[in-house]
N, C-alpha and C. Protein backbone atom coordinates (compact mmCIF):
# COMPACT_ATOMS: atom_id res chain seq x y z
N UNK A 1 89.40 43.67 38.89
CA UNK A 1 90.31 44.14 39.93
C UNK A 1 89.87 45.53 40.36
N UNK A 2 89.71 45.54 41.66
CA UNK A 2 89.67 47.41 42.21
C UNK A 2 90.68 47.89 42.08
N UNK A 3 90.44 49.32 42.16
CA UNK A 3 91.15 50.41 41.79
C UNK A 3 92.20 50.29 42.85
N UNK A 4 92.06 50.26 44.43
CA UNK A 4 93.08 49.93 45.18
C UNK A 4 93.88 48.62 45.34
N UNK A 5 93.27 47.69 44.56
CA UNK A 5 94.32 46.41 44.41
C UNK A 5 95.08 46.89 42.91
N UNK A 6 94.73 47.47 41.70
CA UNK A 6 95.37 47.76 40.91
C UNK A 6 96.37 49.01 41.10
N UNK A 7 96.18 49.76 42.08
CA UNK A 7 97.42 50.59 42.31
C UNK A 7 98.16 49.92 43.46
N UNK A 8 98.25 49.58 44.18
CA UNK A 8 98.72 48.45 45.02
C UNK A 8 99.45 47.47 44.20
N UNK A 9 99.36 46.95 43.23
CA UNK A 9 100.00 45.84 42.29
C UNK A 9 101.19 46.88 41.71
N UNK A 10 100.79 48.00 41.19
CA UNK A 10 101.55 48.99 40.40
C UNK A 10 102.66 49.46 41.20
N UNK A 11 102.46 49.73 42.06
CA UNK A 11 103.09 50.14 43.85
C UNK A 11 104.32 49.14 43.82
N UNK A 12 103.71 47.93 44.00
CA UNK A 12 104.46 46.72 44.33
C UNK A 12 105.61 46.79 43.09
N UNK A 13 105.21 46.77 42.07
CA UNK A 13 106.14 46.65 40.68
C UNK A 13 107.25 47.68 40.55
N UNK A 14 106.74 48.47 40.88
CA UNK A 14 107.39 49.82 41.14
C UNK A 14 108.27 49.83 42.06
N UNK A 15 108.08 49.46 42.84
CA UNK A 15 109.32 49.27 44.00
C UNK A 15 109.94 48.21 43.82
N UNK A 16 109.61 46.94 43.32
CA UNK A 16 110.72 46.23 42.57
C UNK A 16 111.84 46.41 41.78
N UNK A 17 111.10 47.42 40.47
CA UNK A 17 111.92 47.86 39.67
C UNK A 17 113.23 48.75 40.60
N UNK A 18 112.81 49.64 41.00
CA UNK A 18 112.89 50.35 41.69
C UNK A 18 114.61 50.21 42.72
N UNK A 19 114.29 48.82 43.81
CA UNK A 19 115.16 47.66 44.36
C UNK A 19 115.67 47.24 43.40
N UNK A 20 115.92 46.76 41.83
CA UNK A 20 116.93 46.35 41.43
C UNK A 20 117.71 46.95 40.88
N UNK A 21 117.26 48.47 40.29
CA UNK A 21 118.47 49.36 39.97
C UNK A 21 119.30 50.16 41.10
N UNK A 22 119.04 50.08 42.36
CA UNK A 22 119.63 50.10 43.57
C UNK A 22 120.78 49.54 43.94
N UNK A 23 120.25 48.09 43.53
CA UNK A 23 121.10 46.98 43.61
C UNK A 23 122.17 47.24 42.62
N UNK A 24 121.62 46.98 41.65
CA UNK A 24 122.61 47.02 40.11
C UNK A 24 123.81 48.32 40.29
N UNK A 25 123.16 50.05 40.44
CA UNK A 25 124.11 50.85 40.78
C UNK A 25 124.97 50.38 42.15
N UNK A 26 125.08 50.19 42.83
CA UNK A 26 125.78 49.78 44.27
C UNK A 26 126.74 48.85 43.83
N UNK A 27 126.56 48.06 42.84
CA UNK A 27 127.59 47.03 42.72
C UNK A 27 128.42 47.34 41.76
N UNK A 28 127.98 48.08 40.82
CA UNK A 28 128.55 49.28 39.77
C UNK A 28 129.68 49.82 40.24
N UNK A 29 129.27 50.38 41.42
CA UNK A 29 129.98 51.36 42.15
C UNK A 29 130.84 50.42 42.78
N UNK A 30 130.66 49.74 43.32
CA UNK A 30 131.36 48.69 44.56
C UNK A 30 132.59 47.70 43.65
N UNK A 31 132.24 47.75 42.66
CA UNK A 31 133.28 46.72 41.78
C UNK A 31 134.69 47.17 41.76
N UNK A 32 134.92 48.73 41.69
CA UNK A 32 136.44 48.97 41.39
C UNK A 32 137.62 48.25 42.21
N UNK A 33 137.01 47.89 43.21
CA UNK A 33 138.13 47.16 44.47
C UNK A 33 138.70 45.98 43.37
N UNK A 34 137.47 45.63 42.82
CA UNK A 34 137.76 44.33 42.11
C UNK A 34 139.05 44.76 40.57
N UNK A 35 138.53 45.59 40.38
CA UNK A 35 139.09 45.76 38.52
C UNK A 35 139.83 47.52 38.19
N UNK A 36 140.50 47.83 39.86
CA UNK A 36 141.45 48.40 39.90
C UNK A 36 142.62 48.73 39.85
N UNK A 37 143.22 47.01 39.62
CA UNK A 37 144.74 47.18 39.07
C UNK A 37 144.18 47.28 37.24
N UNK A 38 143.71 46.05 36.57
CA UNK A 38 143.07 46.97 35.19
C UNK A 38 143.12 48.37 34.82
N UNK A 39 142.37 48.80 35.51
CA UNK A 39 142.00 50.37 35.28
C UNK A 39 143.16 51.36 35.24
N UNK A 40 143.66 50.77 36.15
CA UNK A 40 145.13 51.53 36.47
C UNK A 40 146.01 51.45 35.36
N UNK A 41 146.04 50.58 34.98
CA UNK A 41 146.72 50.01 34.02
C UNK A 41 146.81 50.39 32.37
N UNK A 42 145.14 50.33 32.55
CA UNK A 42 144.33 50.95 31.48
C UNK A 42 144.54 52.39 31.07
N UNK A 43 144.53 53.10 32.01
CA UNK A 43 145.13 54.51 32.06
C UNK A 43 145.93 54.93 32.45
N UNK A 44 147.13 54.04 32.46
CA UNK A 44 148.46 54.45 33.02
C UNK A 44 148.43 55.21 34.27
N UNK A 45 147.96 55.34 35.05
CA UNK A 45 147.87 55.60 36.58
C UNK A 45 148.03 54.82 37.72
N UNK A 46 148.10 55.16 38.41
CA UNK A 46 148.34 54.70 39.77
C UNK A 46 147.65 54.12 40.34
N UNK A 47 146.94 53.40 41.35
CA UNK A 47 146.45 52.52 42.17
C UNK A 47 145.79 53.88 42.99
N UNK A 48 146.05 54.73 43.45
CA UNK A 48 145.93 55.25 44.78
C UNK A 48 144.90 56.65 43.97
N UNK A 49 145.70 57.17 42.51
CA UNK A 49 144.85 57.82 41.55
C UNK A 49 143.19 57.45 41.18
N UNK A 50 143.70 56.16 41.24
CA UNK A 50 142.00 55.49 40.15
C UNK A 50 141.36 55.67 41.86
N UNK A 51 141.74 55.26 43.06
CA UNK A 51 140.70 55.66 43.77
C UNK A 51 140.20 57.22 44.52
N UNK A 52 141.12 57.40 44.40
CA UNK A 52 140.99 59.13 44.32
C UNK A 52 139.39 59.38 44.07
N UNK A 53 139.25 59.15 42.46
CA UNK A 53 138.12 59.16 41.51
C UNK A 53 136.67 58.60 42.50
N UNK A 54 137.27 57.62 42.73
CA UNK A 54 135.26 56.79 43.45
C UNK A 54 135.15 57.88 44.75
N UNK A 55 136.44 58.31 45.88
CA UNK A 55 136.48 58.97 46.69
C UNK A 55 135.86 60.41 46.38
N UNK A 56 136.24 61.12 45.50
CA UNK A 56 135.89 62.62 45.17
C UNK A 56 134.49 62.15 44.54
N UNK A 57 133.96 61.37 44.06
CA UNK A 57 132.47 61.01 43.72
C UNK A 57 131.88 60.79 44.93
N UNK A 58 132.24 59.68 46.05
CA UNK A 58 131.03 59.87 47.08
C UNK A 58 131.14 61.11 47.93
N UNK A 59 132.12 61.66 47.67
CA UNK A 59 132.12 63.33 48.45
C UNK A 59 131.01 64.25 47.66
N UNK A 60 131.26 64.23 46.59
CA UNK A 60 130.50 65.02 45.47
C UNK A 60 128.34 64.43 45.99
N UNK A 61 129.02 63.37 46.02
CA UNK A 61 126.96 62.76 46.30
C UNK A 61 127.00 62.94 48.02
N UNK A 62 128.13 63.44 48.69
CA UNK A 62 127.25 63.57 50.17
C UNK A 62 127.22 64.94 50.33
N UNK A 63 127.89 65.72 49.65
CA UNK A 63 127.57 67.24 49.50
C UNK A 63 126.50 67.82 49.07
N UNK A 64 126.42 66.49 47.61
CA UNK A 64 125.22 67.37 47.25
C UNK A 64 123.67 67.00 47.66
N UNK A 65 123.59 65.84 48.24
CA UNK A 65 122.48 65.11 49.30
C UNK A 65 122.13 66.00 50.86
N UNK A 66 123.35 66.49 51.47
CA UNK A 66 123.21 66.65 52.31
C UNK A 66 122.83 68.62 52.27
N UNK A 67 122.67 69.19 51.37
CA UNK A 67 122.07 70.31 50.91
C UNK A 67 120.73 70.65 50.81
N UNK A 68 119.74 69.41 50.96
CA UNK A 68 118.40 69.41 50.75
C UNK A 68 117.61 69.48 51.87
């Protein structure tokens, strides 16, 4: 194998990996809609509390993204 088909393969793998922890965090994130009365529940809070939390997090990641 050449050196540019073997970094090219590496490339490719790499951005696979890459695309599925993308995936995996996003749905991480995206689930609370689902397992928010739980949670609520779980910690004796409120419905409107537990989302508070995901809200002040994507504020926190567009503040600190949009700084660079």
């Amino acid at each position: 194998m050449r050196q540019t088909e073997r970094g090219n393969t590496i490339l490719i793998q790499l951005k696979c990996v890459l695309a599925l922890t993308q995936i995996t965090g996003w749905g991480a994130v995206s689930v609370l809609p689902v397992i928010a009365t739980s949670v609520a529940a779980e910690f004796g809070a409120s419905l409107p509390i537990v989302f508070t939390g995901t809200s002040v997090m994507y504020g926190a990641r567009l503040r600190t993204h949009s700084k660079r």
